[in-house]
C-alpha atoms as a PDB file:
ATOM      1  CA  UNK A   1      42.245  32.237  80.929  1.00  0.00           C
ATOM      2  CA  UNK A   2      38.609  33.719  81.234  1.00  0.00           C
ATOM      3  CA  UNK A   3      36.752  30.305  81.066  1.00  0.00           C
ATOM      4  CA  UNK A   4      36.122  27.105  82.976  1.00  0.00           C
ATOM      5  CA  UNK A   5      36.922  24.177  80.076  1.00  0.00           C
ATOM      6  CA  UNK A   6      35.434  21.094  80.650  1.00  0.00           C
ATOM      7  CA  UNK A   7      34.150  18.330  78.686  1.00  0.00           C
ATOM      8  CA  UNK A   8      31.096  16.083  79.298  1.00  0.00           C
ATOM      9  CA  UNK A   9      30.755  12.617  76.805  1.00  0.00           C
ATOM     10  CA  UNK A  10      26.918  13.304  76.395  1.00  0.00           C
ATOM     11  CA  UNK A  11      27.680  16.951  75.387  1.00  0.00           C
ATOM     12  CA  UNK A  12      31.104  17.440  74.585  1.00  0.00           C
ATOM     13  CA  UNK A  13      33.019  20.798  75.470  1.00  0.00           C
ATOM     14  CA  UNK A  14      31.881  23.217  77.830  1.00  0.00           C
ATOM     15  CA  UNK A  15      33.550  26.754  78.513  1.00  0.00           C
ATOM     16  CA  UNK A  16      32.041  28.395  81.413  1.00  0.00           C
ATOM     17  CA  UNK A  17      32.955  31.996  81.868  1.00  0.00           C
ATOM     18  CA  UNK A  18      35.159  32.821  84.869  1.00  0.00           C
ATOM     19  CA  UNK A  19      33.461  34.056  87.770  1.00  0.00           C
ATOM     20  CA  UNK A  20      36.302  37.828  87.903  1.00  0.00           C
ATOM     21  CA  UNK A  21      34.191  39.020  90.956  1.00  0.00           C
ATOM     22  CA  UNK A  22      35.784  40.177  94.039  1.00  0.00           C
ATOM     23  CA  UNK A  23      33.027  41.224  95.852  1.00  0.00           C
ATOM     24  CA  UNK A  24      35.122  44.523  96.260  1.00  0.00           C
ATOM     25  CA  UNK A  25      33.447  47.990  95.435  1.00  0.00           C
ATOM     26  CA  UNK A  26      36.253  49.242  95.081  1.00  0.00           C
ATOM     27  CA  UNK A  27      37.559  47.687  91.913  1.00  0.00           C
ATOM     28  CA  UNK A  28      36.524  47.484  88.383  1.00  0.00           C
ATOM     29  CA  UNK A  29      36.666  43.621  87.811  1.00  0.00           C
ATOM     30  CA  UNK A  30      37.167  42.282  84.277  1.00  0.00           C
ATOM     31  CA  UNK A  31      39.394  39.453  82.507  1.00  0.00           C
ATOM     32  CA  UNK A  32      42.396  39.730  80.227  1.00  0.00           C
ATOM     33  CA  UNK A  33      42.295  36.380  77.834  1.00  0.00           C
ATOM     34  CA  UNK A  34      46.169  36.069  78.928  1.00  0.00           C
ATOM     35  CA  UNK A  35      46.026  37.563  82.533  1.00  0.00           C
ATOM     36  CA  UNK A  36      43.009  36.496  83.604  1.00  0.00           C
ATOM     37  CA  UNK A  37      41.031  38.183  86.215  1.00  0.00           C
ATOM     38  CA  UNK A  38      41.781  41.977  86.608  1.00  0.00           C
ATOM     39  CA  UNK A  39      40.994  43.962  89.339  1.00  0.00           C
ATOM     40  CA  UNK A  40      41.587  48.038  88.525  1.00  0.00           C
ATOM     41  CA  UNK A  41      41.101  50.316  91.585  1.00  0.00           C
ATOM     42  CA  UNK A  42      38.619  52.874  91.113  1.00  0.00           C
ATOM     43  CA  UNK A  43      39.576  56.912  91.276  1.00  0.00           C
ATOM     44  CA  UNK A  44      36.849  58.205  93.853  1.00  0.00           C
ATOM     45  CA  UNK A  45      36.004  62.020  93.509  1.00  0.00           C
ATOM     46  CA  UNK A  46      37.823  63.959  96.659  1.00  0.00           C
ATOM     47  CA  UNK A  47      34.298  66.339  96.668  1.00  0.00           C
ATOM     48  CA  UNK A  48      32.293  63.457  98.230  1.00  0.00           C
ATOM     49  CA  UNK A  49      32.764  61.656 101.199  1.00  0.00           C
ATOM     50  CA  UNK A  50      35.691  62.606 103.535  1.00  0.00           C
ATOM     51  CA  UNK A  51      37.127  64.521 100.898  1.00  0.00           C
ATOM     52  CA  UNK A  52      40.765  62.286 100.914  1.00  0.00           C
ATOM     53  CA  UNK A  53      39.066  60.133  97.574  1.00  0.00           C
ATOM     54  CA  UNK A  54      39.343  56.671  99.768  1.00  0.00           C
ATOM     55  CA  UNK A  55      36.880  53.642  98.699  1.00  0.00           C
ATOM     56  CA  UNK A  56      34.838  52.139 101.098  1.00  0.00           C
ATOM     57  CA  UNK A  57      35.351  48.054  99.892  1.00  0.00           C
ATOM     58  CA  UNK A  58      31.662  47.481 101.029  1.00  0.00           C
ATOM     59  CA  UNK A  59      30.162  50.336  99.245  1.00  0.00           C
ATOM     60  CA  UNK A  60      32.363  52.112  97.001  1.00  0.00           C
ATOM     61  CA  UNK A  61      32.777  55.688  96.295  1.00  0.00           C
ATOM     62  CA  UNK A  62      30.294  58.128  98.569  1.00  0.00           C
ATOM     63  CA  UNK A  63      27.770  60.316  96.990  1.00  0.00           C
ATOM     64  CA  UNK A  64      27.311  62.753  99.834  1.00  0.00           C
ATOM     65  CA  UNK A  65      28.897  65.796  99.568  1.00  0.00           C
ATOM     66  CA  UNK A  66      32.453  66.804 100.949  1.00  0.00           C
ATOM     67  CA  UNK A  67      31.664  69.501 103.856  1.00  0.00           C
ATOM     68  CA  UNK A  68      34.882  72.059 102.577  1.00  0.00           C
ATOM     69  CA  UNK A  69      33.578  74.551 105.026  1.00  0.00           C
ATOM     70  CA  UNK A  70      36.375  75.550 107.167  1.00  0.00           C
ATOM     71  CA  UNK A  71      34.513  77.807 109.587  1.00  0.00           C
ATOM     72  CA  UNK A  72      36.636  80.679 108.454  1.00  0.00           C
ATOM     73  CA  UNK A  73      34.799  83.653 107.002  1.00  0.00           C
ATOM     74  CA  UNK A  74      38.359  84.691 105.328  1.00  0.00           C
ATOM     75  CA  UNK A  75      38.515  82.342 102.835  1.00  0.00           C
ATOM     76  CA  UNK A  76      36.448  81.429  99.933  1.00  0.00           C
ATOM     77  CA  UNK A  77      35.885  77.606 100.126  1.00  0.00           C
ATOM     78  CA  UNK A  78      35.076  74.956  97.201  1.00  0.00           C
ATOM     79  CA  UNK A  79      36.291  71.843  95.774  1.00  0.00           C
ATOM     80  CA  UNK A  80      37.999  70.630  93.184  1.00  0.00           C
ATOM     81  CA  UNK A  81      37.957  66.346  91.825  1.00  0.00           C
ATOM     82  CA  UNK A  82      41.302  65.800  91.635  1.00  0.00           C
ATOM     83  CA  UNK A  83      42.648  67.583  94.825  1.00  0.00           C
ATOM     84  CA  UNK A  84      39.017  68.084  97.004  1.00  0.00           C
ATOM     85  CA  UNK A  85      38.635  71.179  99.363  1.00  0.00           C
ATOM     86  CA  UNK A  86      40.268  74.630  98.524  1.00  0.00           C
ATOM     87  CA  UNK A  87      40.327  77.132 100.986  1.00  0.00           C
ATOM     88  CA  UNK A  88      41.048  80.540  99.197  1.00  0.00           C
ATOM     89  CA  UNK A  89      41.839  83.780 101.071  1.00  0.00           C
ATOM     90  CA  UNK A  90      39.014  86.482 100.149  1.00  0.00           C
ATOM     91  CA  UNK A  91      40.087  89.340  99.145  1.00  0.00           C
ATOM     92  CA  UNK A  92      39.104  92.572 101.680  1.00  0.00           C
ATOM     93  CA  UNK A  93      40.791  95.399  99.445  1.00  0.00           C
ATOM     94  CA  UNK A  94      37.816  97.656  98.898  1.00  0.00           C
ATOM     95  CA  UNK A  95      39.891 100.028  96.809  1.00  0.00           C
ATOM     96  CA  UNK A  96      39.608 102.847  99.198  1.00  0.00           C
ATOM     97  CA  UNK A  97      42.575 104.496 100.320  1.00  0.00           C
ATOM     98  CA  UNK A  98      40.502 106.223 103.237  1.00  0.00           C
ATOM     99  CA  UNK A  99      39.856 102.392 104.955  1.00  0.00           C
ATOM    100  CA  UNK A 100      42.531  99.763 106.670  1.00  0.00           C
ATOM    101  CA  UNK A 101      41.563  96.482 105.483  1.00  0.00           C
ATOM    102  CA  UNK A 102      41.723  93.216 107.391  1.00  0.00           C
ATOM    103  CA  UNK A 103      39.913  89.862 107.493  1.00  0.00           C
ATOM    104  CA  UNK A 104      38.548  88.291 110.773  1.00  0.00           C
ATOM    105  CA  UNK A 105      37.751  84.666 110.582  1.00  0.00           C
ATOM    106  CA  UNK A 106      34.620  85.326 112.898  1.00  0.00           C
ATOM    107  CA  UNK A 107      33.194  87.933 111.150  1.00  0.00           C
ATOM    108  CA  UNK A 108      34.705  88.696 108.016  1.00  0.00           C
ATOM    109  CA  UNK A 109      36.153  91.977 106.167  1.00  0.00           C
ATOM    110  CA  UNK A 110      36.563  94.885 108.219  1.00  0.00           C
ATOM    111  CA  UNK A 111      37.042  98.370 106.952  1.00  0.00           C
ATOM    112  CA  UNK A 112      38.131 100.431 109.642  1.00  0.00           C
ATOM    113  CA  UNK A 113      38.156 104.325 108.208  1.00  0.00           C
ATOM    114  CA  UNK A 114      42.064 106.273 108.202  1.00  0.00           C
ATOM    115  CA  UNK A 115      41.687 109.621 110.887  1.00  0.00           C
ATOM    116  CA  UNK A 116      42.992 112.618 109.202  1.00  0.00           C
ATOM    117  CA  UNK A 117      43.930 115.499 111.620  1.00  0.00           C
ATOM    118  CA  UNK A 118      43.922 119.257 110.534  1.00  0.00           C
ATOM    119  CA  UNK A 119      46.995 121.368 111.869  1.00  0.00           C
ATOM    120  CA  UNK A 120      44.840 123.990 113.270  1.00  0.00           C
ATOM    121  CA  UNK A 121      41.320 125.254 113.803  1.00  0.00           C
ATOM    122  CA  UNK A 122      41.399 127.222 110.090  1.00  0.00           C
ATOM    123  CA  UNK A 123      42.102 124.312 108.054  1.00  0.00           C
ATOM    124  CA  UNK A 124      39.622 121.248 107.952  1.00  0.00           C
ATOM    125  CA  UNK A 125      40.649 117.926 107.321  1.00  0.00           C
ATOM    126  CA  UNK A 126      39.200 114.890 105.044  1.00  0.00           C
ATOM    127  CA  UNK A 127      39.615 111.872 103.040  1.00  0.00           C
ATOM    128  CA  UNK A 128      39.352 111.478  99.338  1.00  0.00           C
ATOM    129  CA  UNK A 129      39.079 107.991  98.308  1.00  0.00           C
ATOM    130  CA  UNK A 130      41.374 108.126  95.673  1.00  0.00           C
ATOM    131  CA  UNK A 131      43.854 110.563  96.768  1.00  0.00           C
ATOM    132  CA  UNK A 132      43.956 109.989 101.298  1.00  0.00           C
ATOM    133  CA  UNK A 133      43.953 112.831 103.257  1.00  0.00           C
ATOM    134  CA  UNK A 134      43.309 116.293 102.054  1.00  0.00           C
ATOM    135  CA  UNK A 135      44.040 119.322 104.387  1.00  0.00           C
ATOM    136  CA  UNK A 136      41.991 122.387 102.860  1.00  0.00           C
ATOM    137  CA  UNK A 137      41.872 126.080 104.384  1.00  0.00           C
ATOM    138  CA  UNK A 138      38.185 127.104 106.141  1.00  0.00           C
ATOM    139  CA  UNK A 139      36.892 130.176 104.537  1.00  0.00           C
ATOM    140  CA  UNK A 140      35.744 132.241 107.120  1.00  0.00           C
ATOM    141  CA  UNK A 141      32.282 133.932 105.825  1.00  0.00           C
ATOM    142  CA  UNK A 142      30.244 137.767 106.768  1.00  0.00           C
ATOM    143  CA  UNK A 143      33.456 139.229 107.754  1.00  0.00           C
ATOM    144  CA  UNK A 144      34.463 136.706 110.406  1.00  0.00           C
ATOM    145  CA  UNK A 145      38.210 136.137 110.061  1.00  0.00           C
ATOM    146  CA  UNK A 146      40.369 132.456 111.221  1.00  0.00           C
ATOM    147  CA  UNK A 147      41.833 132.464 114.860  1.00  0.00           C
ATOM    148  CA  UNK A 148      43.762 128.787 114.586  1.00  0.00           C
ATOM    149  CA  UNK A 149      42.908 128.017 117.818  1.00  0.00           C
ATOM    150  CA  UNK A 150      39.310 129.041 117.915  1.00  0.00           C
ATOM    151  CA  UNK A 151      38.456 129.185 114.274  1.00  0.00           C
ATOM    152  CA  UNK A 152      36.391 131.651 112.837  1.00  0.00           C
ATOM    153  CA  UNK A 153      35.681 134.540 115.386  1.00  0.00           C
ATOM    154  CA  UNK A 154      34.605 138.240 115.182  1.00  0.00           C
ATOM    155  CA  UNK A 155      37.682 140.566 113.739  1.00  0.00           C
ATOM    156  CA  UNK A 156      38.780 142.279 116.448  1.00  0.00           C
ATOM    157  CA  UNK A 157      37.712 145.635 117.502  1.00  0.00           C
ATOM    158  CA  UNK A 158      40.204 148.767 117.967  1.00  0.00           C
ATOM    159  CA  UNK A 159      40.831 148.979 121.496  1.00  0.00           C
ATOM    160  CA  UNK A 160      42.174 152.764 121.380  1.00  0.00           C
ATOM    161  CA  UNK A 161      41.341 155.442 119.325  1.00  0.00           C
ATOM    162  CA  UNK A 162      44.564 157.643 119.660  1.00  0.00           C
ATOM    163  CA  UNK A 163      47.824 158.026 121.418  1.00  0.00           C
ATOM    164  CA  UNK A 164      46.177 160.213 123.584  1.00  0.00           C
ATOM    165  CA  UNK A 165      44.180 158.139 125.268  1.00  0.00           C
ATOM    166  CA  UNK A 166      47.297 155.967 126.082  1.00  0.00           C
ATOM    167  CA  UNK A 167      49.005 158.459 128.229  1.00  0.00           C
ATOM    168  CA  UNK A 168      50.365 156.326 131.159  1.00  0.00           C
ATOM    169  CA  UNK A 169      51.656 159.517 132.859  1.00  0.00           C
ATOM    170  CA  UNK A 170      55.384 157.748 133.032  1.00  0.00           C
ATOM    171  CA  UNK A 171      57.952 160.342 131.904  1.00  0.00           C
ATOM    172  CA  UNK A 172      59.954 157.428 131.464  1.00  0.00           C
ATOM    173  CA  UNK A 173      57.821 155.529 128.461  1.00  0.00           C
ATOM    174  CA  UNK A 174      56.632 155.980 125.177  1.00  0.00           C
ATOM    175  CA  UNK A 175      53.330 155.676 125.049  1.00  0.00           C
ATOM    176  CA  UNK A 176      51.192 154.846 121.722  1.00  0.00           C
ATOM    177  CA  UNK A 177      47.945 153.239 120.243  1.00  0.00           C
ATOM    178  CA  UNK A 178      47.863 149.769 118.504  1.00  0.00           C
ATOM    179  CA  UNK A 179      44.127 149.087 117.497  1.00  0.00           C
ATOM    180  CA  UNK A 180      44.633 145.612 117.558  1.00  0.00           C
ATOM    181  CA  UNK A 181      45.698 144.633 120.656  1.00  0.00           C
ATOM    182  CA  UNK A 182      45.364 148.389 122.584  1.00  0.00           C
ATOM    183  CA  UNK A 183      48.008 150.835 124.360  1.00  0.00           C
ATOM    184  CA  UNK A 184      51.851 149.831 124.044  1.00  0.00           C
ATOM    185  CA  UNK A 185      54.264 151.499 126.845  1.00  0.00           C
ATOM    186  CA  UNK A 186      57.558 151.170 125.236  1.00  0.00           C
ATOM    187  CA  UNK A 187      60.780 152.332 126.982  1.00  0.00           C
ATOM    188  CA  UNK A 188      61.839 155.657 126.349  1.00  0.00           C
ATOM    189  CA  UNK A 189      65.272 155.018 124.507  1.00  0.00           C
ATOM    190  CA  UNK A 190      68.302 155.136 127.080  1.00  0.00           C
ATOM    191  CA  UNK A 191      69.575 159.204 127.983  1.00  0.00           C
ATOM    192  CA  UNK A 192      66.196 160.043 127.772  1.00  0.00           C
ATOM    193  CA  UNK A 193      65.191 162.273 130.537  1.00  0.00           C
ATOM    194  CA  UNK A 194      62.531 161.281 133.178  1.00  0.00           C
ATOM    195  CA  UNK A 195      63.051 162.404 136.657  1.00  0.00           C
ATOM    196  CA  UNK A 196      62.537 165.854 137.817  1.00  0.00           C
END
């Protein structure tokens, strides 16, 4: 089935091969000796050309490149033969817990840094990679002491000496010294007498 027979008197048999040619690019022609012609599609690589593996009939398979770019700067792009582009999400974990991780496809991995507030002006907050947020006491240094609203201030000074010096001139209150915060008036305790 792969030859032409013929027979000529002055030369006797003739078996010309058979022309199997499809003028396809596409095809790998041969001839089976029972079949005949054979014409097996060819398996184009999906990394060159459009990427989809189709067979121009004119030229064949294309040898440029598949573009597997997918303008996204999240993914991780490449190709594979059998299936042709693969667009892989990166991965933006940067293994610190101090950072919220996200992807933008127009510019990438972000790492935008995790606030952590102190309760008060004597503690001071910060961020351990490892561990988060760590809330620590301020040590108040040369004999400054922690005010948790204004940090660390001046101790403050007596404000009396004695109860003396706290004498209102009130019959009616009991008068005394508190260095910290000065003289306390108290009222005298109910019966007391105050009034001439």
């Amino acid at each position: 089935a792969c030859t032409i027979d013929s027979c000529s008197n002055s030369t006797g048999c003739a078996h010309a091969p058979l022309n199997c040619d499809d003028r396809n690019a596409c095809t790998v022609d041969s001839c089976d000796a029972i079949r005949g012609c054979i014409h097996t599609p060819i398996t184009c690589d999906r990394c060159t050309g459009n990427g989809d593996g189709t067979c121009d009939p004119s030229i064949g398979c294309s040898a440029t490149p598949a573009n597997c770019d997918d303008h996204n700067d999240c993914t991780s792009d490449s190709c594979a033969s059998a299936t042709g582009c693969v667009n892989t999400p990166i991965s933006c974990d940067d293994s610190n817990v101090c950072t919220s991780d996200s992807c933008n496809a127009k510019g990438g991995c972000a790492h935008t840094p995790i606030p952590c507030t102190s309760p008060d002006a004597c503690h001071k907050a910060a961020c351990d990679p490892v561990r988060g947020c760590e809330i620590t006491p301020i040590v108040c240094a040369n004999g400054t002491v922690c005010d948790p609203i204004k940090g660390c201030v001046e101790p403050p000074q007596d404000k009396c000496s004695d109860d003396t010096c706290c004498d209102d001139a009130n019959p009616c209150t009991i008068d005394s010294c508190d260095p910290q915060v000065g003289c306390v008036f108290k009222e005298a305790p109910r019966g007391t007498r105050c009034n001439d």
